[in-house]
C-alpha atoms as a PDB file:
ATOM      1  CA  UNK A   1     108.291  57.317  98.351  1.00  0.00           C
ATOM      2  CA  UNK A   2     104.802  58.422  98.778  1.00  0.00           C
ATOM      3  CA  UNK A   3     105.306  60.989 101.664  1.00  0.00           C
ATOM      4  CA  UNK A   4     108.048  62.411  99.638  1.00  0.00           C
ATOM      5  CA  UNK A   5     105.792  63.244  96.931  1.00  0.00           C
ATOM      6  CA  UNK A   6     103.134  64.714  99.542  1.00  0.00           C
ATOM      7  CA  UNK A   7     106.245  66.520 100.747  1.00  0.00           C
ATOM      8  CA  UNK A   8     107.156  67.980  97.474  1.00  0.00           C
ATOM      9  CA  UNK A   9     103.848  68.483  96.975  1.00  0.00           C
ATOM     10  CA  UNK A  10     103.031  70.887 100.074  1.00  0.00           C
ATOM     11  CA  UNK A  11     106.194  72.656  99.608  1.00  0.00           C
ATOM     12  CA  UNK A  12     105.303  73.962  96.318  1.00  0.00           C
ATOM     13  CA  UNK A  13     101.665  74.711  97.556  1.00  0.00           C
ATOM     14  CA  UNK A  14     103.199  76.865 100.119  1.00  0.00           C
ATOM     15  CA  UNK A  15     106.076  78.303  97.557  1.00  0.00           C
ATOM     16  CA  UNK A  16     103.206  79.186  95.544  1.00  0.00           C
ATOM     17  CA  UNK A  17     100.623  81.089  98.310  1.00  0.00           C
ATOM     18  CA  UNK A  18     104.022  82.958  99.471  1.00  0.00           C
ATOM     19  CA  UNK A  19     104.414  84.212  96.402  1.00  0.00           C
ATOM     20  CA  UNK A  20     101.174  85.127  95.933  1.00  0.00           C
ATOM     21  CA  UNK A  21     101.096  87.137  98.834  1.00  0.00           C
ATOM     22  CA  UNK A  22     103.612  88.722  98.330  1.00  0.00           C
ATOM     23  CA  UNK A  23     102.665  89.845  95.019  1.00  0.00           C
ATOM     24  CA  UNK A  24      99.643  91.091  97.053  1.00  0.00           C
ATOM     25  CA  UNK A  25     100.918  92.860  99.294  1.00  0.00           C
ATOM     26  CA  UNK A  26     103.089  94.858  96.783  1.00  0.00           C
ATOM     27  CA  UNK A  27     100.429  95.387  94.738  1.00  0.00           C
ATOM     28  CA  UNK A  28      97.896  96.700  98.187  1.00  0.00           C
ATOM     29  CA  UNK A  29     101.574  99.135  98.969  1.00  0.00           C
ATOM     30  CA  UNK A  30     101.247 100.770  95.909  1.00  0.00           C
ATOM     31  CA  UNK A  31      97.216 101.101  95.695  1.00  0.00           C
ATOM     32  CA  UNK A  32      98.086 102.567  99.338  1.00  0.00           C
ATOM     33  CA  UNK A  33     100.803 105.465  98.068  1.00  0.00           C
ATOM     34  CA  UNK A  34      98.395 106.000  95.565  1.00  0.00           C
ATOM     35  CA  UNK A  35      95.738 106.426  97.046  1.00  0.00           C
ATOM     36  CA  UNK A  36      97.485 108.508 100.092  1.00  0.00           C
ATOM     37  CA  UNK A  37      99.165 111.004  96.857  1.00  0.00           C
ATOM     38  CA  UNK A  38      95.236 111.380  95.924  1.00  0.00           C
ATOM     39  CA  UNK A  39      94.206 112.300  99.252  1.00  0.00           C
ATOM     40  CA  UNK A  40      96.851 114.684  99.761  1.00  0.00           C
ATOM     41  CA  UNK A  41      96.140 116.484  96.573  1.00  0.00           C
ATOM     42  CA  UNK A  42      92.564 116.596  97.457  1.00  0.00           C
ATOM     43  CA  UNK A  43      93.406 118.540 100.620  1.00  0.00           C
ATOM     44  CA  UNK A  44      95.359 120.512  98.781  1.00  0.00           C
ATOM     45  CA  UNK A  45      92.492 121.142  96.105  1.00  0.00           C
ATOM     46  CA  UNK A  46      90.333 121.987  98.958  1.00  0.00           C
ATOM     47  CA  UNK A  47      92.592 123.776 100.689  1.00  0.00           C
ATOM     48  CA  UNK A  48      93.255 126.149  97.655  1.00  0.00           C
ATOM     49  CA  UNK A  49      89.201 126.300  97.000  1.00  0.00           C
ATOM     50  CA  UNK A  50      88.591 127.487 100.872  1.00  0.00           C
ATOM     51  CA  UNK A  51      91.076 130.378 100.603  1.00  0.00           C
ATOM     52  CA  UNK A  52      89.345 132.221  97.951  1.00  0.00           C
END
């Protein structure tokens, strides 16, 4: 009875860090895209600024 319960119990602990990490790595996907729509509209900027 006991090991099922440390069973049960490490199952959920892992359950849990999954989805935590995959909440993370969403989360780092979209700070990437944003970050990578900044930079290109800093070039851009820059770009522009040179030209003149």
């Amino acid at each position: 009875m006991r090991s099922l319960i440390y069973t049960l119990a490490v199952v959920a602990v892992v359950l849990i860090l999954l989805g935590l990490l995959v909440k993370a790595v969403k989360w780092l996907l979209i700070i990437g895209v944003i970050a990578l729509v900044a930079s290109i509209a800093m070039g851009v900027i820059k770009g522009r600024r040179a030209l003149r």
